[in-house]
Protein backbone atom coordinates (compact mmCIF):
# COMPACT_ATOMS: atom_id res chain seq x y z
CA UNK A 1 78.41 189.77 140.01
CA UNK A 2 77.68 186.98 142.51
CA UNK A 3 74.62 184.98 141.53
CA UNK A 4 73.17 182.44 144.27
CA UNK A 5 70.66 179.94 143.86
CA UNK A 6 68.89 179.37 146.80
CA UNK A 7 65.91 176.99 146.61
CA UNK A 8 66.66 173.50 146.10
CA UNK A 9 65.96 170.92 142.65
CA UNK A 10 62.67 169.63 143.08
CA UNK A 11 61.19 173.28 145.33
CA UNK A 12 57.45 173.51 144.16
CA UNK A 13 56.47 175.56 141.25
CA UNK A 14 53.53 177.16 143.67
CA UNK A 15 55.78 178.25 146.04
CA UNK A 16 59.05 180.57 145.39
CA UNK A 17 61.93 179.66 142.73
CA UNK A 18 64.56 181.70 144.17
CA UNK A 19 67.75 183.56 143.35
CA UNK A 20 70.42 185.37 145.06
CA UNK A 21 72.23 188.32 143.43
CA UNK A 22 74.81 190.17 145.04
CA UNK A 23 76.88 193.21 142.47
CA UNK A 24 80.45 193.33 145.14
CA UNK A 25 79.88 196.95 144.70
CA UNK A 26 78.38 198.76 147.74
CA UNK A 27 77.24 201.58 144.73
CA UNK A 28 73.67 200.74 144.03
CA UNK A 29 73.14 200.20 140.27
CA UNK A 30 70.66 198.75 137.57
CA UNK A 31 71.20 195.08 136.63
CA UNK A 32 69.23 193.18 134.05
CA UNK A 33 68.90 189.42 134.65
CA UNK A 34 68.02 187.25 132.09
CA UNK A 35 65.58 183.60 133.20
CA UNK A 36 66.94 180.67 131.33
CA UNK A 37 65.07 177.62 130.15
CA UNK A 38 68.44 175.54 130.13
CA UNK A 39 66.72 172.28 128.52
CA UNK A 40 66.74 174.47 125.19
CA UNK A 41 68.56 177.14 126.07
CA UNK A 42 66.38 180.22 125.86
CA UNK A 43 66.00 183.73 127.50
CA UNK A 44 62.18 183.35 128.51
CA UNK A 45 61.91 186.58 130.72
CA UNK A 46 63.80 189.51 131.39
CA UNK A 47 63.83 191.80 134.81
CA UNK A 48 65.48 195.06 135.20
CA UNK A 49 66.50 195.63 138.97
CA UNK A 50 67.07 199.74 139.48
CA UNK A 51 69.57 200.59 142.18
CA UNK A 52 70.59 197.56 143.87
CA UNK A 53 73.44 196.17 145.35
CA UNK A 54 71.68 192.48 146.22
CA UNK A 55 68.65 191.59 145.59
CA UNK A 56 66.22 188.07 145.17
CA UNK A 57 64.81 187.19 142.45
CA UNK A 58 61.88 184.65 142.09
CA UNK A 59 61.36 183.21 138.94
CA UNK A 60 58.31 181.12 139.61
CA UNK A 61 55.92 183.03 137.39
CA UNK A 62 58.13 182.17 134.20
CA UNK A 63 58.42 178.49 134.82
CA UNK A 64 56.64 175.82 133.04
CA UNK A 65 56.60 172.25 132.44
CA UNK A 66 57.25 170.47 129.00
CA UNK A 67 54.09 168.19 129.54
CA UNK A 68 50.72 167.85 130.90
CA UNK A 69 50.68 165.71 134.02
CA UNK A 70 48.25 162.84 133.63
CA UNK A 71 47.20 159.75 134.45
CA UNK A 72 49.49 157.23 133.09
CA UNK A 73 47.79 155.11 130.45
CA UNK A 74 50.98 152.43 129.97
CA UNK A 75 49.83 148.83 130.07
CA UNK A 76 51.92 146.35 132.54
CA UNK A 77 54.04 147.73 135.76
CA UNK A 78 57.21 149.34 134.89
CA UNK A 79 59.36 152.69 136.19
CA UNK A 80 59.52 155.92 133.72
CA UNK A 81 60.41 159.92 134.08
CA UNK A 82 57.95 162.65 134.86
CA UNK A 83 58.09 165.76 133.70
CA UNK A 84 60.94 168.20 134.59
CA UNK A 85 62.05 171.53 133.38
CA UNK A 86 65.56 173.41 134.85
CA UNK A 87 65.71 176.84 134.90
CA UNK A 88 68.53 179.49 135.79
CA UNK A 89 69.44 183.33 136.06
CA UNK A 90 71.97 184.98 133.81
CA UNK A 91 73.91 188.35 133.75
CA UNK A 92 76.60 189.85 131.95
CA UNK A 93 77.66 185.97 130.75
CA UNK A 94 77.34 184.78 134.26
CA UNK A 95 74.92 182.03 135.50
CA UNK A 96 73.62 180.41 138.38
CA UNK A 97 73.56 177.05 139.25
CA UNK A 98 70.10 175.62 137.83
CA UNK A 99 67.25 174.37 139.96
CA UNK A 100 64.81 171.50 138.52
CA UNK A 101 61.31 171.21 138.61
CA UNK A 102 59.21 168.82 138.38
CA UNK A 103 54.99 168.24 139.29
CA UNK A 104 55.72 168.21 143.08
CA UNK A 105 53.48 170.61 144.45
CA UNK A 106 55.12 170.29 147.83
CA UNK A 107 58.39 170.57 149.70
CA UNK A 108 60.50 167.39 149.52
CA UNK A 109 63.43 166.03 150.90
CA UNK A 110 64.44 163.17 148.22
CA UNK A 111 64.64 160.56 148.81
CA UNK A 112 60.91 160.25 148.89
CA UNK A 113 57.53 158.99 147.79
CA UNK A 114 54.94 161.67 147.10
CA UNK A 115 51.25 160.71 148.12
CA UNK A 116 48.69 161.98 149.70
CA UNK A 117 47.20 158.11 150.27
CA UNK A 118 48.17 155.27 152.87
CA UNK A 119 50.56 153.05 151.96
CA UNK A 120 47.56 149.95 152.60
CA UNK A 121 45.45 150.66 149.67
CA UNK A 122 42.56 148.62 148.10
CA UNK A 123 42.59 147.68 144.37
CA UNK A 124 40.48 145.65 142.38
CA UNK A 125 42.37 142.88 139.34
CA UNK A 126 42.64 144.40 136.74
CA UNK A 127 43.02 147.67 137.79
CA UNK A 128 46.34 150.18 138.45
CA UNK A 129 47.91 152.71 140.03
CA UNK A 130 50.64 154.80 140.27
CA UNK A 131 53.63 156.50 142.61
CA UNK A 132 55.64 159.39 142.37
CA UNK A 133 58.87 159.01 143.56
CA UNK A 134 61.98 162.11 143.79
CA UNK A 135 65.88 161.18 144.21
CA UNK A 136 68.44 162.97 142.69
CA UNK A 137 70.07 162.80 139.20
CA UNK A 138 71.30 159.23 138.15
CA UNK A 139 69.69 157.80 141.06
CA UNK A 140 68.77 154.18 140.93
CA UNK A 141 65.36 152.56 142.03
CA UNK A 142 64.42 148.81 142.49
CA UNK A 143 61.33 147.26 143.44
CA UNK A 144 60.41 143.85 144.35
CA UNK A 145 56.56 143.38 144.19
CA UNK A 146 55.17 140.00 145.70
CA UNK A 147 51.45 138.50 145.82
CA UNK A 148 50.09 136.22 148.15
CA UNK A 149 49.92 133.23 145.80
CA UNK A 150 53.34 133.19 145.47
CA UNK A 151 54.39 135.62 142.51
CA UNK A 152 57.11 138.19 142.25
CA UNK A 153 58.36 140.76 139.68
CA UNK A 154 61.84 142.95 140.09
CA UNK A 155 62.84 145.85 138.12
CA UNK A 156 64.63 148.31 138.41
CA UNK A 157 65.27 152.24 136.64
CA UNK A 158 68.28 155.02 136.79
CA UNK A 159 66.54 157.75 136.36
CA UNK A 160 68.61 161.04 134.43
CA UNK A 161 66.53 163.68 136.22
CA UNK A 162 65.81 161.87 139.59
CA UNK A 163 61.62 162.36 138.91
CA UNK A 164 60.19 158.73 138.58
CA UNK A 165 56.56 157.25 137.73
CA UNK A 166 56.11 153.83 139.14
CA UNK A 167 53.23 151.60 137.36
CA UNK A 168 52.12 148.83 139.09
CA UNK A 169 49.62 146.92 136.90
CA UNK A 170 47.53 143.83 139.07
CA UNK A 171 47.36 142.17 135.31
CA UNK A 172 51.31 141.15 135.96
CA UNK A 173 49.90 138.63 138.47
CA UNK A 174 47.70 135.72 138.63
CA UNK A 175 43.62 136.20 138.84
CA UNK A 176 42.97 134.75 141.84
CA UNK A 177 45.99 137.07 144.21
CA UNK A 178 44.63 138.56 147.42
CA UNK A 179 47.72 140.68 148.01
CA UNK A 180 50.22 142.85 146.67
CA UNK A 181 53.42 143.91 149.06
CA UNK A 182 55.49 146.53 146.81
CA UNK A 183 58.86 147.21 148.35
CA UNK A 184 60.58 150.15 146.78
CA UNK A 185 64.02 150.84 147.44
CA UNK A 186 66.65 153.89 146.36
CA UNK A 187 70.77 153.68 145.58
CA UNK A 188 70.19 150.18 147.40
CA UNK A 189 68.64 151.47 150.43
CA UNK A 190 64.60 151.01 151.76
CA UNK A 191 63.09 153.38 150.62
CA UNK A 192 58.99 152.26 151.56
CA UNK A 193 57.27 149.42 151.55
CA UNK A 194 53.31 149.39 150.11
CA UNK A 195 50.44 147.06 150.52
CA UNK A 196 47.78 146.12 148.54
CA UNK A 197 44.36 144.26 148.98
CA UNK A 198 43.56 143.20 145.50
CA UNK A 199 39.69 142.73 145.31
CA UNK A 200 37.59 141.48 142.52
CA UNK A 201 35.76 144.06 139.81
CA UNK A 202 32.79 145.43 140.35
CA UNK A 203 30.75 145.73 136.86
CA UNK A 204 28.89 149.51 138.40
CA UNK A 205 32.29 150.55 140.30
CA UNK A 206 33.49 153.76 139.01
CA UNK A 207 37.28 154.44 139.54
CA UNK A 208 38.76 158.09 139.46
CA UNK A 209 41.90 159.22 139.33
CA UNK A 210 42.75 163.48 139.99
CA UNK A 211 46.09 165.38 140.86
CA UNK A 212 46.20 165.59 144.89
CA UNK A 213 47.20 168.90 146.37
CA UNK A 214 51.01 167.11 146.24
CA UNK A 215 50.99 167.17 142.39
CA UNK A 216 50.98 163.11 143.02
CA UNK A 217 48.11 161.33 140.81
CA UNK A 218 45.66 159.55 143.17
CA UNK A 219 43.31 157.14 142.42
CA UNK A 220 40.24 155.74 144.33
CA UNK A 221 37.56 153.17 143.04
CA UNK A 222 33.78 154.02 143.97
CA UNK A 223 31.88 151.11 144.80
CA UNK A 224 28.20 152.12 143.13
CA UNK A 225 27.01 155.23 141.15
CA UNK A 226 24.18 156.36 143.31
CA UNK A 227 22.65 157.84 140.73
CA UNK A 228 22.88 159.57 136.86
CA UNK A 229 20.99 162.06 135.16
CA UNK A 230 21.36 163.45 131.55
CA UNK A 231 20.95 166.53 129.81
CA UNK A 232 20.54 167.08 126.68
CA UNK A 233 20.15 170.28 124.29
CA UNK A 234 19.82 171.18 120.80
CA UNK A 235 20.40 174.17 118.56
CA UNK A 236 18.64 174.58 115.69
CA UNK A 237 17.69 177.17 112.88
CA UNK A 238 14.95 176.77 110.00
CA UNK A 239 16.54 176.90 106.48
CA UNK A 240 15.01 176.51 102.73
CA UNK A 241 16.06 172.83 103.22
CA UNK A 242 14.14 172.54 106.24
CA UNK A 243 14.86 172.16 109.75
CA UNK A 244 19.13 172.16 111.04
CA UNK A 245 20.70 171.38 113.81
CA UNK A 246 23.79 173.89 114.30
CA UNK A 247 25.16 172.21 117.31
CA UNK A 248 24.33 169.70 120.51
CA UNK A 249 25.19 169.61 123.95
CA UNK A 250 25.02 166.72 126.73
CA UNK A 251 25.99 166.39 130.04
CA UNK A 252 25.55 163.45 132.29
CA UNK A 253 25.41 164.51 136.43
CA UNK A 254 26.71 161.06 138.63
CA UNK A 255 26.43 160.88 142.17
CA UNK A 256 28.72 158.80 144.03
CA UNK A 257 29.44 157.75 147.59
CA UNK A 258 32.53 156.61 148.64
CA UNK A 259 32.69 153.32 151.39
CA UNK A 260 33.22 154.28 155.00
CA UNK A 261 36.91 154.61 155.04
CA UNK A 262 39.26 155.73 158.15
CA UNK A 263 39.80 159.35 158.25
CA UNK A 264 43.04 159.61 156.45
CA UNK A 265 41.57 157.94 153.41
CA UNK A 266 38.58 160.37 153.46
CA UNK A 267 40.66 163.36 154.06
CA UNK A 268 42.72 162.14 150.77
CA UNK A 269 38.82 161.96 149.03
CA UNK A 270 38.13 165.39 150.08
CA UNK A 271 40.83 167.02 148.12
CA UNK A 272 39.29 165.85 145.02
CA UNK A 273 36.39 168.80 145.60
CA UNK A 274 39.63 171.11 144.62
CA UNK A 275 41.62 169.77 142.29
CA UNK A 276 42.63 170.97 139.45
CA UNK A 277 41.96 167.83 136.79
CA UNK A 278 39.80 165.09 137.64
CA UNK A 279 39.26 161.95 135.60
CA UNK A 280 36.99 158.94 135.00
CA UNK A 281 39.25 155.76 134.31
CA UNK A 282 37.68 152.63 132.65
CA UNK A 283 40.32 150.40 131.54
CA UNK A 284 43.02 152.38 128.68
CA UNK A 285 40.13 155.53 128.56
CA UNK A 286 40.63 158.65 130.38
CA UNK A 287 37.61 160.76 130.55
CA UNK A 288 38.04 164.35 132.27
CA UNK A 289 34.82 165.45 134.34
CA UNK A 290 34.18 168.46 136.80
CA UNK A 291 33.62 167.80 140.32
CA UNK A 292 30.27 170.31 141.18
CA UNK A 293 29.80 169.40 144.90
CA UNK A 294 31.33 167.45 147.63
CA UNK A 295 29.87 166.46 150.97
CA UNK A 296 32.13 164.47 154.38
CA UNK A 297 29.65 162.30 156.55
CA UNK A 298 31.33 161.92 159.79
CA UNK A 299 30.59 159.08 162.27
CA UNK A 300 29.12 159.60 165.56
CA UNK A 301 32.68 160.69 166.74
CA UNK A 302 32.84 163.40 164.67
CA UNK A 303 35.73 161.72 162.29
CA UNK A 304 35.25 161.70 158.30
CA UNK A 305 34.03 158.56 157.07
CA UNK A 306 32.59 159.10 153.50
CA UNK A 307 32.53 161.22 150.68
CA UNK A 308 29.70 161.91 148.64
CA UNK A 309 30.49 163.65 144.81
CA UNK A 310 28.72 164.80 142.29
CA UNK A 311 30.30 164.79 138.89
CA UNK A 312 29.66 166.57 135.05
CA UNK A 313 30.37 164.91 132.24
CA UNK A 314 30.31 166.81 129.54
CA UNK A 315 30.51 166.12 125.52
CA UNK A 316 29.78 169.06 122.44
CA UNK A 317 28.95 167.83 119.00
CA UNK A 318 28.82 170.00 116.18
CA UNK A 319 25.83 170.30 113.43
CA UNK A 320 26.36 170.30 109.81
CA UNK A 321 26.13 174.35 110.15
């Protein structure tokens, strides 16, 4: 039995993870095939194939990642691993070569940076953000991050899976910095180079962060909250004692409106409307919310300039009852 592997480390978990099989027999017969988690070593699924003499197999369905992909939380800048998962086929003792996974929710050809935002991005002291980066196994990264007022910081990571996080946290630099120029670079070559506008906090900014339609974390500072509104309700029953509450429910509605951005920023906003985990980020506190509604204002050109969103927050407290 001939077992191929053909989709590459790093092919998205929302598209195909395929196999090849081919029996060398040209009489058709059943084969069972066995999907591997090969971090632990596990059978996780079985097919049975009736009457074949090759076939493809995609395994997509079956495979998972160890851990929830989230905003990182970590406090100064600094490279670390993402999530990744390898998986094979197996039959009669034999085994394909494995394919790894990671959050990538689209093709890549690593070396690369994953983002669905520009490379000249806006952030404000004291915030920070985040890049997902894909290589290969034992790869090294370096990067050499410079601010206008004359500060620099090099590091540098070997990652064992070739899945990196980069942090880069405006508290590593002086107050006062204008700019940030991040140069990233891979097994000693370029890789990207990203710039930065460092702004000063806004006390009613609100800063999200969500999971783009790359599987890359974005995250995007509104200016204002145009407006809140809260909810509140209460369930209650009469008892001998008097008067209980058996549980309470809140939810705050926010309205926010972006700043008039260039159309490849607010084409980046838009994807927030369908993501699949959005989040409220003040300071080390991640707060998940549901985006209801999303409305693009375009200019007199007809080009995206703004986003308007309306968010839930939501919060459940029980009663004594």
């Amino acid at each position: 039995m001939i077992l191929t592997t053909l989709s590459h480390d790093f092919s998205p978990r929302n598209s195909a993870l395929r196999f090849g099989i081919e029996s060398e027999s040209d009489t058709p017969q059943d084969v069972e095939i066995e999907v591997v988690d090969c971090d632990n070593d596990t059978t996780i699924a079985r097919q049975r194939l009736r009457k074949v003499t090759s076939a493809e197999v995609n395994i997509a369905p079956y495979a998972t990642l160890p851990a929830e992909h989230r905003p990182t939380q970590l406090v100064g800048t600094s490279f670390g691993e993402l999530p990744t998962a390898k998986y094979t086929i197996r039959t009669d003792g034999v085994e394909a070569t494995p394919i790894r996974i990671s959050v990538n929710r689209c093709e890549v050809s690593a070396p690369t940076i994953v983002t669905t935002m520009p490379l000249d991005r806006t952030i404000a002291y004291g915030e920070r953000d985040e890049l997902l980066l894909i290589g290969g196994v034992d790869d090294h990264f370096a990067a050499h991050i410079e601010s206008d007022q004359g500060d620099d910081l090099s590091l540098d990571y070997t990652s064992p899976t070739g899945a990196v996080r980069l942090t880069i946290s405006t508290e590593d630099f002086e107050r006062n910095i204008g700019s940030l120029s991040v140069e990233i670079t891979h097994n000693g070559e370029w890789l990207t180079t990203l710039h930065y506008r460092v702004v000063r906090a806004r006390d009613k900014s609100l800063r999200l962060a969500w999971i783009s339609e790359k599987g890359s974390i974005e995250r995007y500072t509104f200016p204002a909250i145009a407006k809140a509104q809260r909810k509140s309700e209460k369930h209650t029953i009469t008892t001998s004692d008097g008067l209980q509450v058996v549980s309470s429910t809140s939810e705050q509605l926010l309205l926010l409106n972006s700043r008039y951005e260039p159309s490849h920023i607010t084409k980046a906003l838009a994807e927030i409307i369908s993501s699949t985990k959005v989040w409220i980020e003040r300071r080390n506190n991640l707060h998940e919310v549901e985006v209801l509604t999303s409305v693009i204002d375009s200019n007199l050109f007809g080009e995206p300039d703004s986003v308007r969103l309306t968010l839930r927050q939501w919060g459940i407290k029980e009663g004594s009852i």
